[in-house]
Protein backbone atom coordinates (compact mmCIF):
# COMPACT_ATOMS: atom_id res chain seq x y z
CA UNK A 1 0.00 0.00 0.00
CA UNK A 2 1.17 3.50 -0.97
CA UNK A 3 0.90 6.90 0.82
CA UNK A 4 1.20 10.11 -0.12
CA UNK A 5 2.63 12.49 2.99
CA UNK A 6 2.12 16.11 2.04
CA UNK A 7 4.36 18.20 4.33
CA UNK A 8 3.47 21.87 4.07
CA UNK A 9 5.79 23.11 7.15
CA UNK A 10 8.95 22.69 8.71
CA UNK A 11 7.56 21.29 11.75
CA UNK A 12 5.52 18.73 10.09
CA UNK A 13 9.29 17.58 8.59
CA UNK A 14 10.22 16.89 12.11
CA UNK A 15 7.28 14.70 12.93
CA UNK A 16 7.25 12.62 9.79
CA UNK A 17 7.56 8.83 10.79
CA UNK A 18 6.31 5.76 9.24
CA UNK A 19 7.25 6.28 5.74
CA UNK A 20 7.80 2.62 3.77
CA UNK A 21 9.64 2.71 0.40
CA UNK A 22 6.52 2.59 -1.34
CA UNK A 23 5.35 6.11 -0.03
CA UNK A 24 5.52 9.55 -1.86
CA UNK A 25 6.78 12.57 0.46
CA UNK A 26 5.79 16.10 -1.06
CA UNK A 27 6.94 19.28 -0.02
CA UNK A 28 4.84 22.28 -0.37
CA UNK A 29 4.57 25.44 0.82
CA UNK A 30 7.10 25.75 3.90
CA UNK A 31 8.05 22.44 3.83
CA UNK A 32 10.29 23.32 1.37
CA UNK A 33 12.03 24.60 3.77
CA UNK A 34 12.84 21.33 5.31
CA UNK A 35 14.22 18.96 2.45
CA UNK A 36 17.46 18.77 4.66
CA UNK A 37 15.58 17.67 7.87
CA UNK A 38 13.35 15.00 5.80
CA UNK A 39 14.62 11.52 6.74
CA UNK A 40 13.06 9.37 3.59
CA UNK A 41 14.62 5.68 3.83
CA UNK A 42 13.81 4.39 0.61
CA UNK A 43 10.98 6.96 -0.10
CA UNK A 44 10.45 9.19 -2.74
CA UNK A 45 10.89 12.81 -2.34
CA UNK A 46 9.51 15.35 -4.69
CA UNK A 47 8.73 19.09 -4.65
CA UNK A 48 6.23 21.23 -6.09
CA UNK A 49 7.95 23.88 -8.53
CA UNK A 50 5.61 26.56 -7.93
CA UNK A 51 6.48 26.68 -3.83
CA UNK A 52 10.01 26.48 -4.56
CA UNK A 53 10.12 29.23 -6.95
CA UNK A 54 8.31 31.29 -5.13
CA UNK A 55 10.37 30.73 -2.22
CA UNK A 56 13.61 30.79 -3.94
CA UNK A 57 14.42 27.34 -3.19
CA UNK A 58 16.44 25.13 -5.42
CA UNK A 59 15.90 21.28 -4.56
CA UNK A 60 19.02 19.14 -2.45
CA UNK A 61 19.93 16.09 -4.57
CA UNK A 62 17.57 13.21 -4.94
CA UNK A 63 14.57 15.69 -4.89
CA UNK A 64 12.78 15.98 -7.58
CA UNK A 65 10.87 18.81 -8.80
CA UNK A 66 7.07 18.30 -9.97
CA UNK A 67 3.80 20.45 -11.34
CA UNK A 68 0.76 20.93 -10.18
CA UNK A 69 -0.47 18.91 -13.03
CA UNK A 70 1.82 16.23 -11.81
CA UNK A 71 0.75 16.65 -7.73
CA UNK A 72 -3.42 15.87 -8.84
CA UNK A 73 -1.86 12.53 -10.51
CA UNK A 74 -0.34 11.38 -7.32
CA UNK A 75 -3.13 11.85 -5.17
CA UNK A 76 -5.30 10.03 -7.84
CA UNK A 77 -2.63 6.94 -7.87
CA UNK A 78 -1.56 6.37 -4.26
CA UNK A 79 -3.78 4.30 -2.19
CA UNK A 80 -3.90 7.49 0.46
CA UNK A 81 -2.86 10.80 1.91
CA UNK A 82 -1.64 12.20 4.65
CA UNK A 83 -1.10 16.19 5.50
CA UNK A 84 0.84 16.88 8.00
């Protein structure tokens, strides 16, 4: 099973946990912030282009950039979702 754990704030980068390999973490909004404090395993990490452009922020290595064309698709193919 596959989640999708939107982080929208640095905090909420502190308190991720129980992330498998088949889960999706996406920064947004001030989670941006906190692609250094994100602890991912085997997870994938991606990160919407319009909050990091409008932040300024330029994504660490193994963090890939995606739309908001490309966010609607993974909440329509992962099993569920998570904000935190």
């Amino acid at each position: 099973m596959s989640t999708l754990h939107i982080i929208s704030s640095i905090e909420a980068c502190d308190q991720l946990q129980f992330v498998s390999h088949h889960d999706t973490i996406l920064l947004c909004n001030d989670g941006c912030y906190g692609q250094t404090r994100i602890s991912s395993g085997d997870a994938n990490v991606v990160m919407l282009q319009t909050c990091a452009s409008a932040r300024g922020i330029v994504p660490e290595a193994g963090v890939k950039l995606i739309s908001d064309k490309d966010w609607v698709e993974l909440t329509i193919t992962m099993n569920n979702s998570i904000t935190w």
